[in-house]
C-alpha atoms as a PDB file:
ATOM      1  CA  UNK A   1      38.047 -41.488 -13.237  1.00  0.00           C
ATOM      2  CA  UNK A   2      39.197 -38.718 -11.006  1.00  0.00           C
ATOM      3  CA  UNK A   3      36.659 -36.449 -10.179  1.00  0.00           C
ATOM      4  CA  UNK A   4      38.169 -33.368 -10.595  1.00  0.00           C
ATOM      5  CA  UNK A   5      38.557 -34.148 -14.704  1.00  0.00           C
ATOM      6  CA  UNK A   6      34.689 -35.132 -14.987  1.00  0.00           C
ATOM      7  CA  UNK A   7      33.875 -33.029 -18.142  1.00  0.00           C
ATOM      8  CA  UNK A   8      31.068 -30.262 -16.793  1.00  0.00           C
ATOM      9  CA  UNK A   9      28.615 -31.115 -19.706  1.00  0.00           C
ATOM     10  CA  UNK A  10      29.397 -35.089 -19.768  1.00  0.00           C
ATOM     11  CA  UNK A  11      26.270 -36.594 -21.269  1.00  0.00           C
ATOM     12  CA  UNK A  12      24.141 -39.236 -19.193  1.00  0.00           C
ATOM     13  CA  UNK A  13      22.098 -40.392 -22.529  1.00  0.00           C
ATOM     14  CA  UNK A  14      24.741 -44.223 -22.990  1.00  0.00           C
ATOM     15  CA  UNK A  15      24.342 -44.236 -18.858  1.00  0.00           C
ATOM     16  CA  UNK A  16      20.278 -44.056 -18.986  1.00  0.00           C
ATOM     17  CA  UNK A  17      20.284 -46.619 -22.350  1.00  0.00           C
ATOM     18  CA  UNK A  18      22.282 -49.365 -21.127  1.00  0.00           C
ATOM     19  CA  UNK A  19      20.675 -49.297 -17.603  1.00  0.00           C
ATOM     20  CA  UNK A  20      16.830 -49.023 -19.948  1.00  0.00           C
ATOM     21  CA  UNK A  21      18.581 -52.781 -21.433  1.00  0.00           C
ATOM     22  CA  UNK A  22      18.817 -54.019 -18.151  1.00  0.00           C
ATOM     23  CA  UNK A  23      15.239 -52.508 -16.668  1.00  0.00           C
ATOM     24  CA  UNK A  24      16.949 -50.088 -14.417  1.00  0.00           C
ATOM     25  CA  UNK A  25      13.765 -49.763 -12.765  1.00  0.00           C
ATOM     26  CA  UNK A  26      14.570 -53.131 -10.947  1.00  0.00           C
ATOM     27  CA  UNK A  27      16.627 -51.495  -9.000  1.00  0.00           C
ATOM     28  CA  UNK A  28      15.380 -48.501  -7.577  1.00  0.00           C
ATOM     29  CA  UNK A  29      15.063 -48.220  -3.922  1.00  0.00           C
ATOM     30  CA  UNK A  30      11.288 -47.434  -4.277  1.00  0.00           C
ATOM     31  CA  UNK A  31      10.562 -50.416  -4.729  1.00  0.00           C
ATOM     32  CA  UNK A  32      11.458 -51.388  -1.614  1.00  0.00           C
ATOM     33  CA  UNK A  33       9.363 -48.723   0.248  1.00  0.00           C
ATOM     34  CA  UNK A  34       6.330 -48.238  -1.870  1.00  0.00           C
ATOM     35  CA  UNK A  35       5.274 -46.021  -4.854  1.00  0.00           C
ATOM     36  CA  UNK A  36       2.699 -44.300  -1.691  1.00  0.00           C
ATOM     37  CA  UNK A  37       5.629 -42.646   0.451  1.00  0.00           C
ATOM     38  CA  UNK A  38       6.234 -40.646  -2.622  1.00  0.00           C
ATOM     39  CA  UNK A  39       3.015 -38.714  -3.438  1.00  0.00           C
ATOM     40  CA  UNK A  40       3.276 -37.001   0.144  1.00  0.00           C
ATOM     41  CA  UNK A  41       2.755 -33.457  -0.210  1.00  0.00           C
ATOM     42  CA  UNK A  42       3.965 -32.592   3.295  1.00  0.00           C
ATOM     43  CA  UNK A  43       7.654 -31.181   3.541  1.00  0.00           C
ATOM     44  CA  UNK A  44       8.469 -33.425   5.794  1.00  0.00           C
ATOM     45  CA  UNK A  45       6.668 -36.758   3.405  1.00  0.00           C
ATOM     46  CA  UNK A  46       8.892 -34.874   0.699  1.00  0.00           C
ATOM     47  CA  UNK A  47      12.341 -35.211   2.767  1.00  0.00           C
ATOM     48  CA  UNK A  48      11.213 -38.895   3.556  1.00  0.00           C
ATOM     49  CA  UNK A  49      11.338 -39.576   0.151  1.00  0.00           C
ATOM     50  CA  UNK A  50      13.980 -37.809  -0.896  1.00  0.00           C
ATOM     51  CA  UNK A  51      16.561 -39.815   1.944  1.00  0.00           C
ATOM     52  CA  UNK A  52      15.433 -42.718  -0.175  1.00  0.00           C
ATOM     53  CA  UNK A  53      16.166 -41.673  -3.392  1.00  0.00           C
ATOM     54  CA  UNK A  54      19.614 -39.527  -2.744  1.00  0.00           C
ATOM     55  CA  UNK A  55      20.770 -43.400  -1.939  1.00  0.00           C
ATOM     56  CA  UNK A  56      19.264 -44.812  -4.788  1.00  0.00           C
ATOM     57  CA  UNK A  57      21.955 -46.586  -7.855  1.00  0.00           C
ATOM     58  CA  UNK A  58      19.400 -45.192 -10.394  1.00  0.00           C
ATOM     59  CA  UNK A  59      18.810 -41.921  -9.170  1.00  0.00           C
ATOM     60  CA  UNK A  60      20.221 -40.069 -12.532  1.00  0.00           C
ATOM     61  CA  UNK A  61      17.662 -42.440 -14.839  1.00  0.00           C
ATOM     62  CA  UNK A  62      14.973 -41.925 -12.549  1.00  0.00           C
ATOM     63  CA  UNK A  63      14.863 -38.440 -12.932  1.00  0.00           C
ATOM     64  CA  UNK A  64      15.869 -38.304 -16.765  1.00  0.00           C
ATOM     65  CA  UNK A  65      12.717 -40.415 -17.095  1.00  0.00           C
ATOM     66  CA  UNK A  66      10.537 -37.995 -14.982  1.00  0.00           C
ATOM     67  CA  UNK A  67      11.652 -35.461 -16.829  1.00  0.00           C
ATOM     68  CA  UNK A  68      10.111 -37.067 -20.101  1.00  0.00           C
ATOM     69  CA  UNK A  69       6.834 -37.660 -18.170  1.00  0.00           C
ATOM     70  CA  UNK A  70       6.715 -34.178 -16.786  1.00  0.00           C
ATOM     71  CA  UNK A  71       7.091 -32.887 -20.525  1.00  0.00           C
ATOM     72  CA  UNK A  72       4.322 -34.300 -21.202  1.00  0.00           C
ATOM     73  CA  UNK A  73       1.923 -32.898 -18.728  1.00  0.00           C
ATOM     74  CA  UNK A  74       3.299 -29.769 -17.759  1.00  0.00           C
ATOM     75  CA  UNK A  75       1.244 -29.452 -14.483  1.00  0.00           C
ATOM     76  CA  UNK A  76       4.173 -30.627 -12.319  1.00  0.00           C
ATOM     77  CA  UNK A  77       2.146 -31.021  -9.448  1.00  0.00           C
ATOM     78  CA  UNK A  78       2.203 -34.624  -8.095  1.00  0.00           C
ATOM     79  CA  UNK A  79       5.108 -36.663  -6.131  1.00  0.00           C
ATOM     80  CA  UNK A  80       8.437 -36.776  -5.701  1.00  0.00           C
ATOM     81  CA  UNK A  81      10.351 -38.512  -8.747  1.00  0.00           C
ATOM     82  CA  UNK A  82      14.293 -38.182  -9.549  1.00  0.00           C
ATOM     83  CA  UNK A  83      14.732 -36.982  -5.951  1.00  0.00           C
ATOM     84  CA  UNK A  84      13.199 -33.827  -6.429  1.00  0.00           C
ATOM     85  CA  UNK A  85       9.626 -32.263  -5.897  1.00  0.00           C
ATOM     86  CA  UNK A  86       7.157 -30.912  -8.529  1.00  0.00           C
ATOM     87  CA  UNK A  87       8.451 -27.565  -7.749  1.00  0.00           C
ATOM     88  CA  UNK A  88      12.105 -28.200  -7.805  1.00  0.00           C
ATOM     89  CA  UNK A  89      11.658 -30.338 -11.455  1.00  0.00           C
ATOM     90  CA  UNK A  90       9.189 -26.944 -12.535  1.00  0.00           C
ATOM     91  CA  UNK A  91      12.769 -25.105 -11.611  1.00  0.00           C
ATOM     92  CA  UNK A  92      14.585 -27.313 -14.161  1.00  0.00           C
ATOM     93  CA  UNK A  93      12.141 -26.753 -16.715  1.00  0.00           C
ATOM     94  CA  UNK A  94      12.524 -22.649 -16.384  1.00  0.00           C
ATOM     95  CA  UNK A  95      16.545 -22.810 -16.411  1.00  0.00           C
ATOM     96  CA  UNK A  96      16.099 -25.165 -19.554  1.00  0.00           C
ATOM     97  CA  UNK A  97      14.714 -22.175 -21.000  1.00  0.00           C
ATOM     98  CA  UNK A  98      17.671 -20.845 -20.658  1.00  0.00           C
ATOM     99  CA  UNK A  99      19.558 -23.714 -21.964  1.00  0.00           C
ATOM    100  CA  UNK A 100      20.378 -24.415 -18.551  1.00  0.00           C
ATOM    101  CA  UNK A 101      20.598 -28.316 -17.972  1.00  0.00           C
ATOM    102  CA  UNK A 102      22.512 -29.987 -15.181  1.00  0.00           C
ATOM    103  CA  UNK A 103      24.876 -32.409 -15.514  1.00  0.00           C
ATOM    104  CA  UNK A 104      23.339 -35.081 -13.469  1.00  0.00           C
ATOM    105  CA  UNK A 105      26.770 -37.230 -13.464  1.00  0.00           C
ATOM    106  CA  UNK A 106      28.399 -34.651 -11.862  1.00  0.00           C
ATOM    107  CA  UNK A 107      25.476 -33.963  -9.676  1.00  0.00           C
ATOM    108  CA  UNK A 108      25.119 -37.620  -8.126  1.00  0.00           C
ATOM    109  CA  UNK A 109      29.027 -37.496  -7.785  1.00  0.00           C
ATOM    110  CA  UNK A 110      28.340 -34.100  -5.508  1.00  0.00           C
ATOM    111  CA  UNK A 111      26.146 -36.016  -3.020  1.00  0.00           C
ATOM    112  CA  UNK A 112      28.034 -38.998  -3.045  1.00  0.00           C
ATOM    113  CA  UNK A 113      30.243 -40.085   0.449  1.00  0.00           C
ATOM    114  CA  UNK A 114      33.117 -38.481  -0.614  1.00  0.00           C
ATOM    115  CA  UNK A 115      31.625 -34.713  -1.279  1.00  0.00           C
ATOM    116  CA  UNK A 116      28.264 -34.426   0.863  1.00  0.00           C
ATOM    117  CA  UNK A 117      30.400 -33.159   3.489  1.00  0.00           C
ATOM    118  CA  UNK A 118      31.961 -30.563   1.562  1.00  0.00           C
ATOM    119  CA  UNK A 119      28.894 -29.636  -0.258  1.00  0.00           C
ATOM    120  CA  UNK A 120      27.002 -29.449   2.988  1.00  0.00           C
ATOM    121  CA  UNK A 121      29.464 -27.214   5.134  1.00  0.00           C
ATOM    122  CA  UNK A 122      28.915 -25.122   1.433  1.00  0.00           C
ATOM    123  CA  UNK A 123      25.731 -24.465   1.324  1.00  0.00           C
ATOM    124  CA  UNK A 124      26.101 -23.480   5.180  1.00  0.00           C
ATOM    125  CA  UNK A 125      29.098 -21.062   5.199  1.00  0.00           C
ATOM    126  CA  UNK A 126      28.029 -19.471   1.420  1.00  0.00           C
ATOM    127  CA  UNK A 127      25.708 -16.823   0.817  1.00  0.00           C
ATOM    128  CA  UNK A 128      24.411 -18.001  -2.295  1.00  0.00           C
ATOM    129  CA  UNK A 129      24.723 -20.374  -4.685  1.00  0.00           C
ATOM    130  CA  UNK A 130      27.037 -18.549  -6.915  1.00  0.00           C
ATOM    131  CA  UNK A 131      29.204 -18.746  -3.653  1.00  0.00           C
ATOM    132  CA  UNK A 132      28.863 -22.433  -3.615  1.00  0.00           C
ATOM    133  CA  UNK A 133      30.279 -22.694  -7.327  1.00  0.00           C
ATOM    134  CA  UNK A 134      32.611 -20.505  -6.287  1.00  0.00           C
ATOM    135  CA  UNK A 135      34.052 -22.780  -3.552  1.00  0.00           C
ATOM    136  CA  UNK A 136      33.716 -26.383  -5.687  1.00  0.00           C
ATOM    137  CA  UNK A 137      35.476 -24.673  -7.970  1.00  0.00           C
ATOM    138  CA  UNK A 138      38.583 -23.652  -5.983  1.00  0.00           C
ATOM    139  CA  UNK A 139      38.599 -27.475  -4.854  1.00  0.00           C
ATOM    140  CA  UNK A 140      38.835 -28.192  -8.497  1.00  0.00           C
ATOM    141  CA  UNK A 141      35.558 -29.497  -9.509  1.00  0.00           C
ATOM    142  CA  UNK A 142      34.231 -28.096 -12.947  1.00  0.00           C
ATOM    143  CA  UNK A 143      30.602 -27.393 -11.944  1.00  0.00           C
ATOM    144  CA  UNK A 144      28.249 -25.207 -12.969  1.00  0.00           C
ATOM    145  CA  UNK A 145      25.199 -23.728 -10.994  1.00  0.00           C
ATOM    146  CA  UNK A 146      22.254 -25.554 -12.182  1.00  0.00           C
ATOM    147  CA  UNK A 147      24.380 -28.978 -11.698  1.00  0.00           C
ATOM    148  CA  UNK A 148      25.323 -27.958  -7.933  1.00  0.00           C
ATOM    149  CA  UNK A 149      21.429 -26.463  -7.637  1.00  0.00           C
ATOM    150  CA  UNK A 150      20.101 -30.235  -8.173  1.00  0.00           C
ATOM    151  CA  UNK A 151      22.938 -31.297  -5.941  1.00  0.00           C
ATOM    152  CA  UNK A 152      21.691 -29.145  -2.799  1.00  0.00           C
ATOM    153  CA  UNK A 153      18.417 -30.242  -3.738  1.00  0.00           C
ATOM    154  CA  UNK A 154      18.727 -33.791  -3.475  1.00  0.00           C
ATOM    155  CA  UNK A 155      20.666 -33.190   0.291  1.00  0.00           C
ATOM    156  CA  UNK A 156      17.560 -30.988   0.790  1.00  0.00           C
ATOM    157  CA  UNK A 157      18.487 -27.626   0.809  1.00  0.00           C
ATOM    158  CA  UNK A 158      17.184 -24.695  -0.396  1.00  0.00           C
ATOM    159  CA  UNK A 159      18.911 -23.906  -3.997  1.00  0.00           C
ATOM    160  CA  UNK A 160      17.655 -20.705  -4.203  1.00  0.00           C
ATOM    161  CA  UNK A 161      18.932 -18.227  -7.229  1.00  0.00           C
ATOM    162  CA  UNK A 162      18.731 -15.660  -4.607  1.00  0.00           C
ATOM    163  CA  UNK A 163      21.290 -15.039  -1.634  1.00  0.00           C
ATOM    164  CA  UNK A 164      20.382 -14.979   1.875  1.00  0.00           C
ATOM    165  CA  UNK A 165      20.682 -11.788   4.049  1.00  0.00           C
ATOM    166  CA  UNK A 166      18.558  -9.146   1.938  1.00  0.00           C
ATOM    167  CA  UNK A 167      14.813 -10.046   1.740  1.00  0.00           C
ATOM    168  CA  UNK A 168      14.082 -11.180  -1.808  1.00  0.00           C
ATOM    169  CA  UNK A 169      12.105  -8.456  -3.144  1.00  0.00           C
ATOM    170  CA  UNK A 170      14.771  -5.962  -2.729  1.00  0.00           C
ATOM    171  CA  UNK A 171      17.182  -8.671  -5.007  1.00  0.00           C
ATOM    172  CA  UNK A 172      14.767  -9.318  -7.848  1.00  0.00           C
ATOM    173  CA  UNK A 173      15.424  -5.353  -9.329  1.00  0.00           C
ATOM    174  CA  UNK A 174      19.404  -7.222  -9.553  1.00  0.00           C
ATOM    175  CA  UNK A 175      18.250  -9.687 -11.781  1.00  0.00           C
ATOM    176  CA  UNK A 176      16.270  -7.812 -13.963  1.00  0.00           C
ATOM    177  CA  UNK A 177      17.754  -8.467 -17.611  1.00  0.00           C
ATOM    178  CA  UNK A 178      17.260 -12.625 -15.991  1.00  0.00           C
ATOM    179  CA  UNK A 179      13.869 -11.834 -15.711  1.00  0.00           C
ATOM    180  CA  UNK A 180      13.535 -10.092 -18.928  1.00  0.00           C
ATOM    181  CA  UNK A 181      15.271 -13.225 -20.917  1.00  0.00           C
ATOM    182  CA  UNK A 182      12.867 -15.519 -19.153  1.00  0.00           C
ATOM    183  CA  UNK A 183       9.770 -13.498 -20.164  1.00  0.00           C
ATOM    184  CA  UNK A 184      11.047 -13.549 -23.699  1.00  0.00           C
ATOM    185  CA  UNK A 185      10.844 -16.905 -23.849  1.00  0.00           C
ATOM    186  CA  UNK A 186       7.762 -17.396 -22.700  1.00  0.00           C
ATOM    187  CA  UNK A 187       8.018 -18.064 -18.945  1.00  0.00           C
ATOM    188  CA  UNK A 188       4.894 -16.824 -16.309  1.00  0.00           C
ATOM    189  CA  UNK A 189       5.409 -14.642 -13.540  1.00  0.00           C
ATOM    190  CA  UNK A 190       4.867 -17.712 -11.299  1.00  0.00           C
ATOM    191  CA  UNK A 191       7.176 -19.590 -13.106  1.00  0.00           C
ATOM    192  CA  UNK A 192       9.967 -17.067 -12.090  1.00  0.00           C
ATOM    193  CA  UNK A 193       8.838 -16.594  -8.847  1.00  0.00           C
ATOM    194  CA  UNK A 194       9.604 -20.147  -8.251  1.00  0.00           C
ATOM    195  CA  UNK A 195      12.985 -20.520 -10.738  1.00  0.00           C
ATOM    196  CA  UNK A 196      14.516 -17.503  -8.471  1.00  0.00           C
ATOM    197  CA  UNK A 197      13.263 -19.850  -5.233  1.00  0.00           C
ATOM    198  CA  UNK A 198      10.829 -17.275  -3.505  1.00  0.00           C
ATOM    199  CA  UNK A 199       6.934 -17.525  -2.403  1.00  0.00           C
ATOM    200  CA  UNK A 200       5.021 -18.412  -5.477  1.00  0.00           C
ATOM    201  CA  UNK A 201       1.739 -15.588  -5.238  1.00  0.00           C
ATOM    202  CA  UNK A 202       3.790 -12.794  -4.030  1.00  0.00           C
ATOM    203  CA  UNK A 203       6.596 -13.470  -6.064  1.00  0.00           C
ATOM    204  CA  UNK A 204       4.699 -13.688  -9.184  1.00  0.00           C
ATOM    205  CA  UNK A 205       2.744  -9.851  -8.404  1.00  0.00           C
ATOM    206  CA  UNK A 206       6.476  -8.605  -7.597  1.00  0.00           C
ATOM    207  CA  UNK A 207       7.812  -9.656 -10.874  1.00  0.00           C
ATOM    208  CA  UNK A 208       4.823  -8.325 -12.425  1.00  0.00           C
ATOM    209  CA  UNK A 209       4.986  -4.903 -10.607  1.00  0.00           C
ATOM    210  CA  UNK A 210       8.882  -4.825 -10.974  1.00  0.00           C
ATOM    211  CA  UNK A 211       8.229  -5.215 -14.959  1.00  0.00           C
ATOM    212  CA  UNK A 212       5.653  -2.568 -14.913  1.00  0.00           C
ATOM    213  CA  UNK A 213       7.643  -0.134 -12.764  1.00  0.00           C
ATOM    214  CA  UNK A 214      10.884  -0.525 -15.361  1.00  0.00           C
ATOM    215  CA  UNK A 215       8.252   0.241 -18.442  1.00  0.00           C
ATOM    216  CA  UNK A 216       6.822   2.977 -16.355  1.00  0.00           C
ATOM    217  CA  UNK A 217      10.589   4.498 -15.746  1.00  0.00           C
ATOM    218  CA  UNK A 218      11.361   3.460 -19.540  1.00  0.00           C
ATOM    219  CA  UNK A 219       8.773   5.574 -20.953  1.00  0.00           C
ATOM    220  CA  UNK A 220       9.465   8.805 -18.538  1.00  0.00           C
ATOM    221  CA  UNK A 221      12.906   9.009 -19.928  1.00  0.00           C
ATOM    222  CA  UNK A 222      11.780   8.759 -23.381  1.00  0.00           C
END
């Protein structure tokens, strides 16, 4: 199928059931290394893994399935799984909030041989992610930003919500109403501090000072 017609929201549920008939598990690559070089906390233990699993057939089942297990215990805090760290599968959970879900189809198609490149120089020459959209887009690829975000992840980029050249805190005040939404529906300070991409502690006080400050400037004008 050409690429460029891949429907955005293309479901991977018939992908993940016939590969359950034939115990996709078989045939991950982990098997091959060891369930160990995946619980390794380190950045660098994380990237290890990761180079594995980006190569991996069953890449899109794996992480369905760890997305099931992580929905279960909502900790998020052990090992690499799907190509993506407890942090980065925390992220998913937030934008699901949202009714954000990636299509992971589209996804493993973005860091496949014939669009890593592309994706890559990207993520380089783009501010943000939005930018990134922007340019897969013009190429003709339907994507949307949580899709490409798991995309970048799996090469092992950043995927932050927030654009580089202005220091974080002074971009949070730009996605208030975001921030708003995501408090509505139930999300912590330090889960947005990590769905927007920035340090976890300090994020979470500036999202609670930035919501304090807006009451504070809500009730003046009143």
């Amino acid at each position: 199928m050409n690429t460029r017609t891949l429907p955005n929201r293309r479901s991977t549920r018939n992908a993940v059931s016939s590969r359950e008939a034939a115990h996709w598990e078989s045939e991950a690559s982990c098997r091959k290394v060891g369930g160990d070089a995946f619980f390794i906390e380190s950045k660098a233990g994380i990237q290890r893994a990761r180079a594995v699993c980006v190569k991996c057939p069953v890449l899109v089942e794996c992480l369905l399935n760890q997305q099931v297990k992580d929905k279960g215990d909502r900790t998020y805090q052990w090992g690499v799984g799907g190509g993506l760290s407890a942090v980065q599968r925390r992220v998913l959970a937030v934008e699901a909030l949202l009714g954000n879900r990636p299509n992971l189809v589209m996804a493993r198609l973005l860091v496949s041989p014939q669009w890593s490149y592309r994706l890559r120089n990207l993520s380089s020459a783009r501010w943000s992610l939005d930018g990134v959209v922007q340019g897969l887009r013009e190429d003709g690829l339907m994507v949307d930003l949580v899709t490409v975000r798991v995309a970048v992840w799996w090469l092992g980029g950043e995927g932050s919500r927030l654009a580089r050249g202005r220091h974080w805190r002074h971009q949070l005040r730009d996605h208030l109403d975001l921030i708003v939404a995501l408090r509505e529906k139930g999300a912590r300070f330090l889960d947005i501090a990590v769905f927007f991409g920035v340090p976890e502690v300090n994020g979470a006080k500036a999202v609670s000072e930035l919501l304090l400050a807006v009451a504070a400037e809500k009730e003046m004008a009143a």
